[in-house]
N, C-alpha and C. Protein backbone atom coordinates (compact mmCIF):
# COMPACT_ATOMS: atom_id res chain seq x y z
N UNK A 1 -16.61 0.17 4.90
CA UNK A 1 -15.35 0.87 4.85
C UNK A 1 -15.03 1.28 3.42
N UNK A 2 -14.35 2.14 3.22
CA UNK A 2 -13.79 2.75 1.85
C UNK A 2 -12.35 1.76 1.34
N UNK A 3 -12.73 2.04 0.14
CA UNK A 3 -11.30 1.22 -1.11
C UNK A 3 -10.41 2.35 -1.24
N UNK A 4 -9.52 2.14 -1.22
CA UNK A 4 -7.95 3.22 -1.85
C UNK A 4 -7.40 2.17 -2.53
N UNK A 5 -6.74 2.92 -3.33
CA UNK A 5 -5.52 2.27 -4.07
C UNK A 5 -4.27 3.32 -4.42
N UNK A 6 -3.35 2.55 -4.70
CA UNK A 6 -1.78 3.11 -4.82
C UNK A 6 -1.79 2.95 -6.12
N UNK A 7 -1.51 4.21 -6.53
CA UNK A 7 -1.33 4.49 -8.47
C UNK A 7 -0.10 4.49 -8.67
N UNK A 8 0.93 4.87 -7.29
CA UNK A 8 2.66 5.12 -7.53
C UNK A 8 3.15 5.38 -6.41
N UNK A 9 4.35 5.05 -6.45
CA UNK A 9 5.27 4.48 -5.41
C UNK A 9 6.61 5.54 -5.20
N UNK A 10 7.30 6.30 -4.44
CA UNK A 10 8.47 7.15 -4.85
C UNK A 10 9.26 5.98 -3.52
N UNK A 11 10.88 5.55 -4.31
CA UNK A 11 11.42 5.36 -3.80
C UNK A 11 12.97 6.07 -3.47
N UNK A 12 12.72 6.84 -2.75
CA UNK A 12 13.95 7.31 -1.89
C UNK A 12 15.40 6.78 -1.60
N UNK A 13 15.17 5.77 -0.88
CA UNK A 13 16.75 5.35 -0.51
C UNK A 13 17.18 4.37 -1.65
N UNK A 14 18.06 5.36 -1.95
CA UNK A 14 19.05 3.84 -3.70
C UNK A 14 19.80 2.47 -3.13
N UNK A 15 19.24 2.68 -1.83
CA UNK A 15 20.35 1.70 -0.81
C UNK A 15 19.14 0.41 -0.49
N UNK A 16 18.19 0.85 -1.17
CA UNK A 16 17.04 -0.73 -0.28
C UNK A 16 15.86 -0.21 -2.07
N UNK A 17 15.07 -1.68 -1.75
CA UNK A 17 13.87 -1.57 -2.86
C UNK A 17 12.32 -0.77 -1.70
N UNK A 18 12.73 -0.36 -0.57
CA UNK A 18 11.42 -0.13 0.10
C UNK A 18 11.22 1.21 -0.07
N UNK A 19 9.93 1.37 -0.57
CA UNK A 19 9.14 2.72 -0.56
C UNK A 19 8.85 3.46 -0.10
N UNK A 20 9.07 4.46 0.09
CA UNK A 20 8.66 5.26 1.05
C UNK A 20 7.77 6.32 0.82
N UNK A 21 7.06 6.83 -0.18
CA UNK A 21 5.82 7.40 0.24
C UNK A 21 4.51 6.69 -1.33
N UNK A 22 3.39 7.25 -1.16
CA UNK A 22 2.93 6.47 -2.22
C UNK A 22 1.33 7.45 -2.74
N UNK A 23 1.65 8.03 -3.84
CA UNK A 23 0.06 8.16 -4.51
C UNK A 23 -0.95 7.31 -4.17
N UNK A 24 -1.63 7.89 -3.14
CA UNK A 24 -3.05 7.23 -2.53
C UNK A 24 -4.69 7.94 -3.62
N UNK A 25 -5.24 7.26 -4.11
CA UNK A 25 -6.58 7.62 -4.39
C UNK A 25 -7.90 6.84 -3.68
N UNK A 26 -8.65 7.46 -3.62
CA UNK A 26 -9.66 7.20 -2.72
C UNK A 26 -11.05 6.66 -4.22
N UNK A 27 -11.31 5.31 -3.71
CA UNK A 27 -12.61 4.83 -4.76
C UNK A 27 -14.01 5.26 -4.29
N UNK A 28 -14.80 6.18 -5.09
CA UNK A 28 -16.14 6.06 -5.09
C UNK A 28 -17.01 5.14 -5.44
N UNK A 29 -17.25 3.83 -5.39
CA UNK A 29 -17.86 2.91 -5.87
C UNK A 29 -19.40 2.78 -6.70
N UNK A 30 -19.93 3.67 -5.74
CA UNK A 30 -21.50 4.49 -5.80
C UNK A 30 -21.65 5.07 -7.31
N UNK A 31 -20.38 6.01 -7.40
CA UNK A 31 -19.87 7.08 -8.87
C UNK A 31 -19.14 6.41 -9.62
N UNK A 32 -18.70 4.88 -9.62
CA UNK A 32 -17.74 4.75 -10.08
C UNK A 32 -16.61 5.61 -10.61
N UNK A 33 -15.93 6.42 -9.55
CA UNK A 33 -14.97 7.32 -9.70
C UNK A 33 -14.19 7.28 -8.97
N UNK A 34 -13.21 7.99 -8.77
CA UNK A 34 -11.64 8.42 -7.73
C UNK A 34 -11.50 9.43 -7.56
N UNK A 35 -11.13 10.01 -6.61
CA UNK A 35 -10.01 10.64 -6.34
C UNK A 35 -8.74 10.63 -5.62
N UNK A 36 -7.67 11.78 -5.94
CA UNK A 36 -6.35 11.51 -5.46
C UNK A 36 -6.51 12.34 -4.27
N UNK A 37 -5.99 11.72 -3.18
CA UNK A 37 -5.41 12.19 -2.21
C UNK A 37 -3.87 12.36 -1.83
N UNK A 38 -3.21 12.43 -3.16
CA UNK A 38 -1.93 12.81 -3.18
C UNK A 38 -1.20 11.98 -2.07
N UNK A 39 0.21 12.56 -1.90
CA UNK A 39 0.86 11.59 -1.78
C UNK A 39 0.61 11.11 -0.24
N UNK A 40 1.19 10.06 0.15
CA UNK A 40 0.89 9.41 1.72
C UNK A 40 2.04 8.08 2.28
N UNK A 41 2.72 8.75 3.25
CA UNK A 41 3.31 7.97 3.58
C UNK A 41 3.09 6.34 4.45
N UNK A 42 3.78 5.43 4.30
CA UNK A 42 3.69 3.99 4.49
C UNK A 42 2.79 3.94 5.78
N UNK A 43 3.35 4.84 7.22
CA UNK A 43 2.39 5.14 8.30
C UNK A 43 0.76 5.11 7.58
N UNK A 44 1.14 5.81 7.13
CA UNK A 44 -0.71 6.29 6.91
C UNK A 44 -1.24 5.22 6.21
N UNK A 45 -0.71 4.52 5.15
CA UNK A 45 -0.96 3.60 4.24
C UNK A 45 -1.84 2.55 4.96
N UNK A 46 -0.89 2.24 6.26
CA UNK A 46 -1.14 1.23 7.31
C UNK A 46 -2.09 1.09 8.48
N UNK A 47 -2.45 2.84 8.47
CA UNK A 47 -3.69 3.36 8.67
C UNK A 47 -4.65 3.07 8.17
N UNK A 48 -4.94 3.18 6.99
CA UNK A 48 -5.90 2.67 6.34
C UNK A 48 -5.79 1.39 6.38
N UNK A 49 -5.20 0.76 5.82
CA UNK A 49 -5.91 -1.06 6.14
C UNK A 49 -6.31 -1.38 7.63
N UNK A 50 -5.11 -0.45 8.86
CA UNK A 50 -5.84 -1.19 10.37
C UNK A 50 -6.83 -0.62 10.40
N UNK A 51 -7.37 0.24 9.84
CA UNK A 51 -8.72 0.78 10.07
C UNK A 51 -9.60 0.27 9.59
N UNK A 52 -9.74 -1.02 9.29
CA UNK A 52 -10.36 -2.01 7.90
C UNK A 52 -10.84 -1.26 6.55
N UNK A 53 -10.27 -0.30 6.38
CA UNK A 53 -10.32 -0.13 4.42
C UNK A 53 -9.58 -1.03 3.72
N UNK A 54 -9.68 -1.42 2.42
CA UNK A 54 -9.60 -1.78 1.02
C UNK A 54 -8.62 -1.41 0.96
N UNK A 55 -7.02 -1.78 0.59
CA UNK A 55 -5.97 -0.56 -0.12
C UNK A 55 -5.37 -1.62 -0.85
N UNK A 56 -5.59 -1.46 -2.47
CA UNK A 56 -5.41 -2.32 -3.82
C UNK A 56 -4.21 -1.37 -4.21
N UNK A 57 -3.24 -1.98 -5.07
CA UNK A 57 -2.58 -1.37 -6.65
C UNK A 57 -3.32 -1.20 -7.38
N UNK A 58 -3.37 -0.22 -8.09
CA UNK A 58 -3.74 -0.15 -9.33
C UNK A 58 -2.63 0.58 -10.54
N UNK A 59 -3.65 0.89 -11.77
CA UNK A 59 -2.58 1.83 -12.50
C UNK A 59 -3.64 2.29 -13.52
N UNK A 60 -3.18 3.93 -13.62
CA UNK A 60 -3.92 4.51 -14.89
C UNK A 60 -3.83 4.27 -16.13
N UNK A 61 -4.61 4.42 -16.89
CA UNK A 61 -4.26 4.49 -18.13
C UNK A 61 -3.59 5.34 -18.70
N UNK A 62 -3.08 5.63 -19.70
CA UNK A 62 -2.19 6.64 -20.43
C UNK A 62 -2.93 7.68 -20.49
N UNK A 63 -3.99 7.99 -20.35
CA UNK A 63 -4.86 9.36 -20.82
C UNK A 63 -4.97 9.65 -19.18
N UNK A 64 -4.64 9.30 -18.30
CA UNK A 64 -5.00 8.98 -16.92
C UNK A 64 -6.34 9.20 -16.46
N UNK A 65 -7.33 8.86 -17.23
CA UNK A 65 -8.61 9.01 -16.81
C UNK A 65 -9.21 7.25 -15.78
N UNK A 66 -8.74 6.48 -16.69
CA UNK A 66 -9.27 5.31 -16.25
C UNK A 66 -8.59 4.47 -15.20
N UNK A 67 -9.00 3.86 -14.21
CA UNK A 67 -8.43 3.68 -12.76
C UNK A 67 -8.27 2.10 -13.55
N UNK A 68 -7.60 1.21 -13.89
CA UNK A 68 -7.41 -0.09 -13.62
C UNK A 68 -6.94 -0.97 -11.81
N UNK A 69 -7.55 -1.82 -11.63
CA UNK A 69 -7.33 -2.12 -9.99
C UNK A 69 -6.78 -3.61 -10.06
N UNK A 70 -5.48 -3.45 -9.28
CA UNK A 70 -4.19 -4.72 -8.96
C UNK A 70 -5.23 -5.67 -7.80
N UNK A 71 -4.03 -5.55 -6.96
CA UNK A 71 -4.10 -6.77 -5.98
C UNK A 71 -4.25 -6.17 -4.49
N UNK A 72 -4.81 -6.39 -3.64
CA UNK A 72 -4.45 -5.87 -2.11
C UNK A 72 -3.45 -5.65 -1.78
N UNK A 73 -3.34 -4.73 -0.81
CA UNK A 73 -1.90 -4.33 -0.09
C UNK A 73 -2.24 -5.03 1.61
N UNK A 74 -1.47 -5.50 2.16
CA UNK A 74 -1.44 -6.27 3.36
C UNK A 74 -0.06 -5.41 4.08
N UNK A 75 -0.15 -5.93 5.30
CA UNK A 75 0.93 -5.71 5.68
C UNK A 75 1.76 -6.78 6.98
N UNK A 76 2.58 -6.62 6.68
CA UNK A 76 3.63 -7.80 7.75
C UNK A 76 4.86 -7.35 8.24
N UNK A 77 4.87 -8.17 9.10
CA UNK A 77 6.48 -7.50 10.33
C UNK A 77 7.28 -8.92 9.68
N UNK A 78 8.62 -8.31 9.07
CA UNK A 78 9.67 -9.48 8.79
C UNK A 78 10.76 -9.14 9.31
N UNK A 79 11.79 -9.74 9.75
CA UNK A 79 13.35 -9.47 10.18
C UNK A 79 14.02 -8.67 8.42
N UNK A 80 14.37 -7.70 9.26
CA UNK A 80 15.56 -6.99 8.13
C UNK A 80 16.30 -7.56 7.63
N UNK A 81 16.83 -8.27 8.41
CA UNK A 81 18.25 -9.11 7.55
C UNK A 81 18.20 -10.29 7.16
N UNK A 82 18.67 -10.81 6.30
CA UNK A 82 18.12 -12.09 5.89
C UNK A 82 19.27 -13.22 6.93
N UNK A 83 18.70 -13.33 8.22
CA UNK A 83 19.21 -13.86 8.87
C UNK A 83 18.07 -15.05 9.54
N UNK A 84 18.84 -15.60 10.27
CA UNK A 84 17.71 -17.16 11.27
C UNK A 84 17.80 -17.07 12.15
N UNK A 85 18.29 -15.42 13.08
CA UNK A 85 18.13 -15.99 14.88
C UNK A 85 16.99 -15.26 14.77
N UNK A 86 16.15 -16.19 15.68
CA UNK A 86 15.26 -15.62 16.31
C UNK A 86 14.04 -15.27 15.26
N UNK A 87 13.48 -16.02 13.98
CA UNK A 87 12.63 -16.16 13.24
C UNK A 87 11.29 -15.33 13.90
N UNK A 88 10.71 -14.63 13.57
CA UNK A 88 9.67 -14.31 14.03
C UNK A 88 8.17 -15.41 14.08
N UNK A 89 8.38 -16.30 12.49
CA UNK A 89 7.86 -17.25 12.51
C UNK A 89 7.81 -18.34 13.20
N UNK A 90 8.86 -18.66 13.68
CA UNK A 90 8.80 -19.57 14.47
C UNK A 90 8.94 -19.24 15.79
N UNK A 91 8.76 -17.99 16.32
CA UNK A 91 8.60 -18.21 17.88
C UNK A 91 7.28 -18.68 18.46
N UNK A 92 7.02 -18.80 19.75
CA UNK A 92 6.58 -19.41 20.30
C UNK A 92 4.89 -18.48 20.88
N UNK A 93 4.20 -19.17 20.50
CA UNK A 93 2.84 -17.93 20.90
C UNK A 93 2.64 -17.74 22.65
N UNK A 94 2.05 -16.95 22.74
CA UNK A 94 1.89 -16.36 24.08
C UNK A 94 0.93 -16.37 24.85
């Protein structure tokens, strides 16, 4: 499967810290190179990992030539509100 990583993040609503779309680049490993596939929203993001790809942070360097590479991106279902009915964690498996 292929590596992506997120170079940048645009956040939209001033009302929450969640992101909503994100500079995706695609890793050549072979070339040790990248490219951008411009921007991509969280859907798609999530695409790529269920599809078993790689999708790291990273960040350019100032000359933006050089790809530095973060940490994995995962993803998880949490309750919105910071509330306790009905924990997702603790329900009951099926």
């Amino acid at each position: 499967m292929a590596r992506y990583c997120i170079i940048a993040a645009n956040h939209n609503n001033p009302n929450n810290h969640v992101a909503s779309s994100f500079h995706v680049v695609l890793i050549n490993d072979q070339k040790n190179t990248w490219s951008s596939l411009g921007s991509k929203t969280a859907k798609e993001v999530v695409g790529l990992i269920e599809s078993g790809n790689k999708v790291l942070t990273g960040k350019l360097d100032a000359n933006g030539e050089d790809l530095n590479l973060g940490e994995p991106v995962e993803v998880e279902l949490r309750i919105a509100k910071n509330s306790s009915n009905y924990d997702i964690s603790k329900m009951p498996k099926f």
